[in-house]
PDB file of N, CA and C in Angstrom:
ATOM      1  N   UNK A   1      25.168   5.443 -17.583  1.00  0.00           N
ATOM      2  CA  UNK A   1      23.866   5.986 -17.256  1.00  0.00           C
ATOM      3  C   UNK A   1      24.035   7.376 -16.638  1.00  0.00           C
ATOM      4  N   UNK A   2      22.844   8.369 -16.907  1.00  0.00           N
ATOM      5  CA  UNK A   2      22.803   9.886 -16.671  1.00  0.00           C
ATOM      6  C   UNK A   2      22.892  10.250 -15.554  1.00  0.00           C
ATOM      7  N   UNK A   3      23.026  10.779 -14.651  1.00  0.00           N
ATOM      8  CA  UNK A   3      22.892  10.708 -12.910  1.00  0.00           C
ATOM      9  C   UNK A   3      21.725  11.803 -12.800  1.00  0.00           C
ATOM     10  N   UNK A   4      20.752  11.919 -12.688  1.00  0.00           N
ATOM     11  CA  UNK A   4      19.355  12.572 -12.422  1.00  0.00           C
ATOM     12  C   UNK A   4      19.796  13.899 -11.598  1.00  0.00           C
ATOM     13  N   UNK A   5      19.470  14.861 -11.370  1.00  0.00           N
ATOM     14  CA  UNK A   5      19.379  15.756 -10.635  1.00  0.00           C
ATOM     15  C   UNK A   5      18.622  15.921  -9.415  1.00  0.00           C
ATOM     16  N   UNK A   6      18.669  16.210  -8.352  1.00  0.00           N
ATOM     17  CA  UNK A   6      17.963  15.820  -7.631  1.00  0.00           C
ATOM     18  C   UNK A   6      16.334  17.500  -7.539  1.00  0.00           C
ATOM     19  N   UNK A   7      15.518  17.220  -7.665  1.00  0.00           N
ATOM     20  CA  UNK A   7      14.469  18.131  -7.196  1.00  0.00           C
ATOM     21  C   UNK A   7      14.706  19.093  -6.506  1.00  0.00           C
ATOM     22  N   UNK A   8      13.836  21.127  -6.238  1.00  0.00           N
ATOM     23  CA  UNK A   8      14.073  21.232  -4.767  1.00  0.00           C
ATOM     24  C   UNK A   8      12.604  21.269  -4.723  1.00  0.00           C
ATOM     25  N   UNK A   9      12.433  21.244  -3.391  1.00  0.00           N
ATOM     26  CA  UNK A   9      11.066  21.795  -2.995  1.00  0.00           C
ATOM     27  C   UNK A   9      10.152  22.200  -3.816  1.00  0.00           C
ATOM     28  N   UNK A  10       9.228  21.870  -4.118  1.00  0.00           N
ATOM     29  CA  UNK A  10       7.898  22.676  -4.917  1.00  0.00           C
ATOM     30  C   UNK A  10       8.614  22.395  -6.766  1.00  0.00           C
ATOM     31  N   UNK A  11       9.346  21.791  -7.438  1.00  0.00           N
ATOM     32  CA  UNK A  11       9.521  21.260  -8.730  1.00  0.00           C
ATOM     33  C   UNK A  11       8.936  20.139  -9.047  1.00  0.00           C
ATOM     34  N   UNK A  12       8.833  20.384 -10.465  1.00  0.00           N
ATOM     35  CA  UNK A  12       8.391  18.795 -10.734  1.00  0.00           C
ATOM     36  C   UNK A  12       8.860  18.683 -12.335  1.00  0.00           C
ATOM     37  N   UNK A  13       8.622  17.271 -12.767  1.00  0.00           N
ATOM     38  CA  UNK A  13       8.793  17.395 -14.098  1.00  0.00           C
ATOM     39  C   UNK A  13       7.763  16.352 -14.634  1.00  0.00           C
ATOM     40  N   UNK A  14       7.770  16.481 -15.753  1.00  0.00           N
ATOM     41  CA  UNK A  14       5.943  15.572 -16.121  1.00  0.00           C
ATOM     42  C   UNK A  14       6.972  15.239 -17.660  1.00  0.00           C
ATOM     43  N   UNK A  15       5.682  14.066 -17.813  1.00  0.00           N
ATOM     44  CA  UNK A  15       5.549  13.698 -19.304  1.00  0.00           C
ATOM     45  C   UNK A  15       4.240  13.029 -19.586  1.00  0.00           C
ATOM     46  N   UNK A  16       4.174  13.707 -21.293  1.00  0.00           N
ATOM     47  CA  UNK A  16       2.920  13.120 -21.567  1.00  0.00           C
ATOM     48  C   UNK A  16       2.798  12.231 -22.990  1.00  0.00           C
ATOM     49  N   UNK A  17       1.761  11.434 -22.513  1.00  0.00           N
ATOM     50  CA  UNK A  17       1.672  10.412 -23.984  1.00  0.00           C
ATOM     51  C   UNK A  17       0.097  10.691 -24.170  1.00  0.00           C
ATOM     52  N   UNK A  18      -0.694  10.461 -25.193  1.00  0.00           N
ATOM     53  CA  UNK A  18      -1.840  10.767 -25.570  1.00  0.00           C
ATOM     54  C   UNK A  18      -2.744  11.676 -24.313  1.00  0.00           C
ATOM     55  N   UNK A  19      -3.283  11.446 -23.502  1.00  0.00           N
ATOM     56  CA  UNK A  19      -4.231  12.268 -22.781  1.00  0.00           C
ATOM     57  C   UNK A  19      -3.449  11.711 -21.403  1.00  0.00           C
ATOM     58  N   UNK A  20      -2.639  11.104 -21.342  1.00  0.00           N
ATOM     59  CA  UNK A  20      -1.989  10.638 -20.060  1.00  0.00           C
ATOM     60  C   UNK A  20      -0.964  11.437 -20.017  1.00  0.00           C
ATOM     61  N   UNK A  21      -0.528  12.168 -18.388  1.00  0.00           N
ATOM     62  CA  UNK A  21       0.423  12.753 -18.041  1.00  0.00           C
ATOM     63  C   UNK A  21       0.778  12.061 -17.117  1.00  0.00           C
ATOM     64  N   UNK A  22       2.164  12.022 -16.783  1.00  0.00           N
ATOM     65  CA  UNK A  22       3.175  10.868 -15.490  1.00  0.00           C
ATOM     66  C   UNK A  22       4.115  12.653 -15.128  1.00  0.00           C
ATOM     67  N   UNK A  23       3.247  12.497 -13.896  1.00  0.00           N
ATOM     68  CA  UNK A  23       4.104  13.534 -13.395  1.00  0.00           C
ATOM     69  C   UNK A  23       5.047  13.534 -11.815  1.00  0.00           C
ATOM     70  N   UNK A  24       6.142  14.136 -11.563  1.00  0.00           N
ATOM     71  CA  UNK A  24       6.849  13.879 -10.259  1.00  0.00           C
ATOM     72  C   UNK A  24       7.082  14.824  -9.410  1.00  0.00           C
ATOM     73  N   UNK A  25       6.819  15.080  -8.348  1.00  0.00           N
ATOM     74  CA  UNK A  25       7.263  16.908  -8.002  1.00  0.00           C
ATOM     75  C   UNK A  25       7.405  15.830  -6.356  1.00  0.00           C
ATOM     76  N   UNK A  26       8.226  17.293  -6.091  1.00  0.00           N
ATOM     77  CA  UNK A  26       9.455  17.137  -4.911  1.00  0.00           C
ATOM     78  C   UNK A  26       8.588  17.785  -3.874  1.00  0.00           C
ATOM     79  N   UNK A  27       7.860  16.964  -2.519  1.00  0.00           N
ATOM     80  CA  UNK A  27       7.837  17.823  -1.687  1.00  0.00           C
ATOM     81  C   UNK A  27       8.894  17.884  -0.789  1.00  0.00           C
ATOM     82  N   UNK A  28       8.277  16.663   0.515  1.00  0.00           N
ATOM     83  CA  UNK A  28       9.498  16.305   1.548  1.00  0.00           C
ATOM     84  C   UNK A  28      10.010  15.361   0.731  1.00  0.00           C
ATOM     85  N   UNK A  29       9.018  14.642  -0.216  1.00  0.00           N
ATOM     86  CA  UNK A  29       9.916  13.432  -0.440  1.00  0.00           C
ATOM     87  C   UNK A  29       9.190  13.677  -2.043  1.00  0.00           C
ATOM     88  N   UNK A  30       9.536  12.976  -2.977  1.00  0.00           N
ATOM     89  CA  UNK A  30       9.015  12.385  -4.270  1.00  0.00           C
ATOM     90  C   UNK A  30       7.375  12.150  -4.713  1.00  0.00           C
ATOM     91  N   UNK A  31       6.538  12.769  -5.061  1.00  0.00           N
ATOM     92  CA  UNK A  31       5.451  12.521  -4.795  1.00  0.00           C
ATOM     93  C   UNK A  31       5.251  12.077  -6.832  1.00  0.00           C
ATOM     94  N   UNK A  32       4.466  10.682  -7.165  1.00  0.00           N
ATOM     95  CA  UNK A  32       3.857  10.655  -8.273  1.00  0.00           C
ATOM     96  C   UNK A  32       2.542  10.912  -8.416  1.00  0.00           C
ATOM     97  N   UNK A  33       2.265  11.234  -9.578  1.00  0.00           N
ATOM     98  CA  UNK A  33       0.798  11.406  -9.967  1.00  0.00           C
ATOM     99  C   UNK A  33       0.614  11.030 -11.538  1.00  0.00           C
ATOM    100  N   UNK A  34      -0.213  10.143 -11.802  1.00  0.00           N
ATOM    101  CA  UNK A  34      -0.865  10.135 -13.334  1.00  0.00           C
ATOM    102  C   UNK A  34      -1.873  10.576 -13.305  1.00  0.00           C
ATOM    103  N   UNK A  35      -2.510  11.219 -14.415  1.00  0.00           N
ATOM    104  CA  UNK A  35      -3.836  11.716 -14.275  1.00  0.00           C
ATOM    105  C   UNK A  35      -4.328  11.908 -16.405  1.00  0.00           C
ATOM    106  N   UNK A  36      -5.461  11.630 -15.966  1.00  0.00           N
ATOM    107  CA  UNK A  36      -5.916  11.833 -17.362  1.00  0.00           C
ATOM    108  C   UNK A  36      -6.536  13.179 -17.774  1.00  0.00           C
ATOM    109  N   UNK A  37      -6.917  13.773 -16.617  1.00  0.00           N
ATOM    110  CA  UNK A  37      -8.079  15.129 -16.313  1.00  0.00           C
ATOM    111  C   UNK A  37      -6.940  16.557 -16.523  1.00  0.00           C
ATOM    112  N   UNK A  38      -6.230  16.075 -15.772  1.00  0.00           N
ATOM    113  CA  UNK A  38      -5.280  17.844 -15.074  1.00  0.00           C
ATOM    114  C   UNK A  38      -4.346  17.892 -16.559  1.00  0.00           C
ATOM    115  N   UNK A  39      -3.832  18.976 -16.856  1.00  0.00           N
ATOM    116  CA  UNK A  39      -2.920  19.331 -17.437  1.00  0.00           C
ATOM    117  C   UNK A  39      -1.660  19.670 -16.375  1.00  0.00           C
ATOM    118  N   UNK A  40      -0.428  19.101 -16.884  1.00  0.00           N
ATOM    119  CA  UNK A  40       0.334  19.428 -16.036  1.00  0.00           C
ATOM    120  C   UNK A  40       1.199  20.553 -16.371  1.00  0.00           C
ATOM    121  N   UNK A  41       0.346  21.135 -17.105  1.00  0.00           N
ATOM    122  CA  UNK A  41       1.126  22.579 -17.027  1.00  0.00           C
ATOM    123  C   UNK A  41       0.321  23.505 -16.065  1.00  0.00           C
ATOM    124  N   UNK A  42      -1.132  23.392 -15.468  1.00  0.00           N
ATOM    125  CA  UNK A  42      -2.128  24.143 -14.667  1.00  0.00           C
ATOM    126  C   UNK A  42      -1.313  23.629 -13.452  1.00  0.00           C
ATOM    127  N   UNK A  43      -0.824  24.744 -12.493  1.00  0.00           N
ATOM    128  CA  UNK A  43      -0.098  24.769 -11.339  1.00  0.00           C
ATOM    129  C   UNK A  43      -1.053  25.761 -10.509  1.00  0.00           C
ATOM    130  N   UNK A  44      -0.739  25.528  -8.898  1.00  0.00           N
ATOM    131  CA  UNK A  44      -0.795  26.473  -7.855  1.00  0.00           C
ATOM    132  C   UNK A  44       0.207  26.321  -6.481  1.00  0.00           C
ATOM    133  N   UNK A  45      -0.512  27.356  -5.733  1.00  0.00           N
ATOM    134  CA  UNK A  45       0.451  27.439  -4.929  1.00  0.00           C
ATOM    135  C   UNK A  45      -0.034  27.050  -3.323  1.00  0.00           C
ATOM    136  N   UNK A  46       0.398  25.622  -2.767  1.00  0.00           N
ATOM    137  CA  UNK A  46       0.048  25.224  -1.736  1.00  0.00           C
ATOM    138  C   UNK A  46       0.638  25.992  -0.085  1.00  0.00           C
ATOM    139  N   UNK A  47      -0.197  25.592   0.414  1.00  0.00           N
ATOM    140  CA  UNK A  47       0.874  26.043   1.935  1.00  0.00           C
ATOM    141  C   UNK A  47       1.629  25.068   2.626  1.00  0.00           C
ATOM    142  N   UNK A  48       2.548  24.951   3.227  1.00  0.00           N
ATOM    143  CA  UNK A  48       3.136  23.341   3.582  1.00  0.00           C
ATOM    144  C   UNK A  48       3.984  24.229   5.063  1.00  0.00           C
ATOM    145  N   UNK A  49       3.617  23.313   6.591  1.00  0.00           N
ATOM    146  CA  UNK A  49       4.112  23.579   7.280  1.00  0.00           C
ATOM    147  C   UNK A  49       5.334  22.984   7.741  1.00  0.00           C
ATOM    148  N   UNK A  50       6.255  23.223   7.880  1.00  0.00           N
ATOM    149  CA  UNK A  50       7.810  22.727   8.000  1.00  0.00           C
ATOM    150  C   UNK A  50       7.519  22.513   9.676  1.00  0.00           C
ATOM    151  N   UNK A  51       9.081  21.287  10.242  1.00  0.00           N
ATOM    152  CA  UNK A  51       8.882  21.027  11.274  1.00  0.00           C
ATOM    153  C   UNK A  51       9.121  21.769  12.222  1.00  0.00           C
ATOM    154  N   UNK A  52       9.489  23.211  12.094  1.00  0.00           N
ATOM    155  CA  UNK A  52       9.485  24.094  13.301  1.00  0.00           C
ATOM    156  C   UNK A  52       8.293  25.055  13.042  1.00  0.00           C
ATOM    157  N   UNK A  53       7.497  24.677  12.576  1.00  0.00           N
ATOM    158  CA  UNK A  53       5.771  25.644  12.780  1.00  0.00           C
ATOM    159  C   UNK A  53       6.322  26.768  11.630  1.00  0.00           C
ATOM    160  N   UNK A  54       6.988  27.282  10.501  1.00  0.00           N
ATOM    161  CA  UNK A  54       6.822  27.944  10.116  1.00  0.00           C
ATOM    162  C   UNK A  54       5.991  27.295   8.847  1.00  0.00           C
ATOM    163  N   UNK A  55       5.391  28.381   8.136  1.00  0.00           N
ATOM    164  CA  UNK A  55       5.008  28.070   6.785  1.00  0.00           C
ATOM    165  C   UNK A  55       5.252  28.432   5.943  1.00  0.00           C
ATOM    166  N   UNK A  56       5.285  27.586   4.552  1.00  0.00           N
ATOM    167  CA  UNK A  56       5.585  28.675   3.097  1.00  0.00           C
ATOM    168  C   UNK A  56       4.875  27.999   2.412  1.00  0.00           C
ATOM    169  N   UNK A  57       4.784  28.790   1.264  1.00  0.00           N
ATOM    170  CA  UNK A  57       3.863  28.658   0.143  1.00  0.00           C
ATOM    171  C   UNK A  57       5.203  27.845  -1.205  1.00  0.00           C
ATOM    172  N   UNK A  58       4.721  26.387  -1.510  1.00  0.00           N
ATOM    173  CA  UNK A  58       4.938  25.667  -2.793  1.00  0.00           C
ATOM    174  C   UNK A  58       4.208  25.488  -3.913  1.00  0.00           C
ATOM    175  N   UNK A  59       4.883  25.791  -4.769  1.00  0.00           N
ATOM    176  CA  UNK A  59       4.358  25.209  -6.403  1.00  0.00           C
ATOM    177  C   UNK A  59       3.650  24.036  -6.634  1.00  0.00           C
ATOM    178  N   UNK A  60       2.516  23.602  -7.063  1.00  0.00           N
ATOM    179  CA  UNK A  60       2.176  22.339  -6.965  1.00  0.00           C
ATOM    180  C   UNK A  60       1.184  22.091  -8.178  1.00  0.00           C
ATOM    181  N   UNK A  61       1.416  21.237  -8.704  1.00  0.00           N
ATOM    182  CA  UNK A  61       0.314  20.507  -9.835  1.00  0.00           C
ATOM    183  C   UNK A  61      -0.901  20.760  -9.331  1.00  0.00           C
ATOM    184  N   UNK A  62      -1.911  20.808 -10.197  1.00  0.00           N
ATOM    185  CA  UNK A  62      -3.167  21.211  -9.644  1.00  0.00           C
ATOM    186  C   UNK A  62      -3.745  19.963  -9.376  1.00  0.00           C
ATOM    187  N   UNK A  63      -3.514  18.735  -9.967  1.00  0.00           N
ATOM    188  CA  UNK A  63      -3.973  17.214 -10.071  1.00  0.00           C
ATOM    189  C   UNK A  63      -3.298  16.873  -8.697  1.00  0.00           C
ATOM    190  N   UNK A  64      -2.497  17.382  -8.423  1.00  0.00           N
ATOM    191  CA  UNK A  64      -1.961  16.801  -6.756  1.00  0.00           C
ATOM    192  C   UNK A  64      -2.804  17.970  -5.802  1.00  0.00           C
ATOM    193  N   UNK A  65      -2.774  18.709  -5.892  1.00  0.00           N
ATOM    194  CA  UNK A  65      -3.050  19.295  -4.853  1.00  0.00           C
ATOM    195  C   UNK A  65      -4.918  19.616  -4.757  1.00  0.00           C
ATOM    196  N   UNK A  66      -5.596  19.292  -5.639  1.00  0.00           N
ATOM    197  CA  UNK A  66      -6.961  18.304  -5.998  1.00  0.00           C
ATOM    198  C   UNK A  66      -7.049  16.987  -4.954  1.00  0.00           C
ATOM    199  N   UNK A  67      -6.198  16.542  -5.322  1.00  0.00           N
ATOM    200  CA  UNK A  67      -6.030  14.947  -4.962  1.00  0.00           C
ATOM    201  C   UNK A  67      -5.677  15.251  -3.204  1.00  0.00           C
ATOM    202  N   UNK A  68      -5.276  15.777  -2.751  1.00  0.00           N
ATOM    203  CA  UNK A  68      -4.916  16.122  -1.213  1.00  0.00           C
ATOM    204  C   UNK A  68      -5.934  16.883  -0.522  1.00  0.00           C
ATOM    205  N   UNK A  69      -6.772  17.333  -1.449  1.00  0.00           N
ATOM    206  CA  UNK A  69      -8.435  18.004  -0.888  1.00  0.00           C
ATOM    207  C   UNK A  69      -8.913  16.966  -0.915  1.00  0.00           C
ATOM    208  N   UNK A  70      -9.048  16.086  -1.776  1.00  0.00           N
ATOM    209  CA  UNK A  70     -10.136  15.097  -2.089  1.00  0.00           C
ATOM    210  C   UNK A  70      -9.843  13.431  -0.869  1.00  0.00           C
ATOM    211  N   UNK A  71      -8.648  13.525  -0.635  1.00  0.00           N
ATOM    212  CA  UNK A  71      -8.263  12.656  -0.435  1.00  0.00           C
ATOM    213  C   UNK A  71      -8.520  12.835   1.603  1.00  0.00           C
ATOM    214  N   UNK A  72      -9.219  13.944   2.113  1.00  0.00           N
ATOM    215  CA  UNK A  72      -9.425  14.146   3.683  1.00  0.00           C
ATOM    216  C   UNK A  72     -10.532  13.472   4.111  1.00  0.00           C
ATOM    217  N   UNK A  73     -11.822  13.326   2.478  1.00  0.00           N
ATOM    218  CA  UNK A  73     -12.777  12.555   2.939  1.00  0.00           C
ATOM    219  C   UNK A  73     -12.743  11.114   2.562  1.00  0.00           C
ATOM    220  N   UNK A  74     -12.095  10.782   2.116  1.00  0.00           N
ATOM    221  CA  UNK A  74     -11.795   9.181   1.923  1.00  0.00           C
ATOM    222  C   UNK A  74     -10.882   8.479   3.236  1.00  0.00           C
ATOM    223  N   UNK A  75     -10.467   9.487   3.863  1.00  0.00           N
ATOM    224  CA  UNK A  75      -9.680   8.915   4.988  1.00  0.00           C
ATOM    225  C   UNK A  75     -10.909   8.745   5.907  1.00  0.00           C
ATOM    226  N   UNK A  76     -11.762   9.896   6.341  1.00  0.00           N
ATOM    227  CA  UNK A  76     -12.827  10.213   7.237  1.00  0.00           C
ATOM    228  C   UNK A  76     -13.742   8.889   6.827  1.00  0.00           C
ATOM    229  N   UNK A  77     -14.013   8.116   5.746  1.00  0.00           N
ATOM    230  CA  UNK A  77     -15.129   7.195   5.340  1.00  0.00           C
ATOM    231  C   UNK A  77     -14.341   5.984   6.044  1.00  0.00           C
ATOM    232  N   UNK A  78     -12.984   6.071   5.694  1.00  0.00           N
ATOM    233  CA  UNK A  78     -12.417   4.896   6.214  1.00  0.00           C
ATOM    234  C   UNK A  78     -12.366   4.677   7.629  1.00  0.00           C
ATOM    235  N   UNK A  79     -11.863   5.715   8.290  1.00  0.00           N
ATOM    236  CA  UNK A  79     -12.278   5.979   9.802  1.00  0.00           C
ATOM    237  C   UNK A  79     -14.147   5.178  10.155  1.00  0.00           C
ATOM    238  N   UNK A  80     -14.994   6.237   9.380  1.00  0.00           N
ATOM    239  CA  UNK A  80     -16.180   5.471  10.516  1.00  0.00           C
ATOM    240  C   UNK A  80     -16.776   3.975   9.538  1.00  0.00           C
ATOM    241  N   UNK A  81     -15.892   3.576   8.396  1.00  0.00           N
ATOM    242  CA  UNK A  81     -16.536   2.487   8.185  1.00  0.00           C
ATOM    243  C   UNK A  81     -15.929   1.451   9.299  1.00  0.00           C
ATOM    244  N   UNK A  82     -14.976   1.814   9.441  1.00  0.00           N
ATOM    245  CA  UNK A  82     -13.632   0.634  10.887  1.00  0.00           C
ATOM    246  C   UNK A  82     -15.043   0.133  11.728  1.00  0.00           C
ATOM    247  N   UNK A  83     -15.522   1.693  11.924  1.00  0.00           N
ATOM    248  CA  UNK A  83     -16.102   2.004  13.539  1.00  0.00           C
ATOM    249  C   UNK A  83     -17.357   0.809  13.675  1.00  0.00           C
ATOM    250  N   UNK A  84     -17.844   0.858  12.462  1.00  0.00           N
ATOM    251  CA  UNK A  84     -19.505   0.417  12.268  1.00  0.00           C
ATOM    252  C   UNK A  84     -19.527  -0.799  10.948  1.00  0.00           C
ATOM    253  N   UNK A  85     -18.408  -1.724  11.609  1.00  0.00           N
ATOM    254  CA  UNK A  85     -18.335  -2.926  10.704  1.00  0.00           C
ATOM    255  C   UNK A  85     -19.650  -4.276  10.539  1.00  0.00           C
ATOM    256  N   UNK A  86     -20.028  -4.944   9.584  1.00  0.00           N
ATOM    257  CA  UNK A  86     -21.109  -5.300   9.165  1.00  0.00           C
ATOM    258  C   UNK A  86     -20.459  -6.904   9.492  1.00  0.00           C
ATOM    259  N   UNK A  87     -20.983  -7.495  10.426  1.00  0.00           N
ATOM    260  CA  UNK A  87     -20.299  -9.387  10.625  1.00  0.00           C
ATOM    261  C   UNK A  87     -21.129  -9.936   9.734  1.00  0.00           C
ATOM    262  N   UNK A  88     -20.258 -10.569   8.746  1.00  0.00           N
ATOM    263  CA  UNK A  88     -20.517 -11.719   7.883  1.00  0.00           C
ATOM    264  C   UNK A  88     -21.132 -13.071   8.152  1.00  0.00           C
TER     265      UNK A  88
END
């Protein structure tokens, strides 16, 4: 068996089968994404703060970095649904 290469920072590699893309990109750690919508060739460039306060700018799928906007208010719903639970 092949021994994989390992990622750096801000890479990824995708594959696609009919309108489905399976894509993988390297932040701190391994991040997946399938998506039917994004092309994974449409990229940008995120900001990501490292653990001593500096920042830089990474490469990023546009379907991930969509998904990390989208994904601040689904946390926030989950937060005040906790708050204001409905007894059965």
């Amino acid at each position: 068996m092949k021994k994989k290469a390992k990622l750096e920072r801000g890479q990824f590699l995708y594959q696609t089968k009919g309108c489905v893309a399976a894509v993988k990109w390297m932040d701190y750690r391994e991040v997946s994404v399938l998506s039917t919508y994004h092309s994974p060739k449409k990229v940008c460039d995120v900001t990501r703060r490292a653990k001593d306060g500096t920042r830089s700018t990474v490469t990023c799928m546009l379907a991930t970095a969509e998904y990390n906007r989208i994904m601040g208010g689904v946390d926030r719903f989950d937060q005040l649904r906790e708050r204001y639970s409905v007894g059965r």
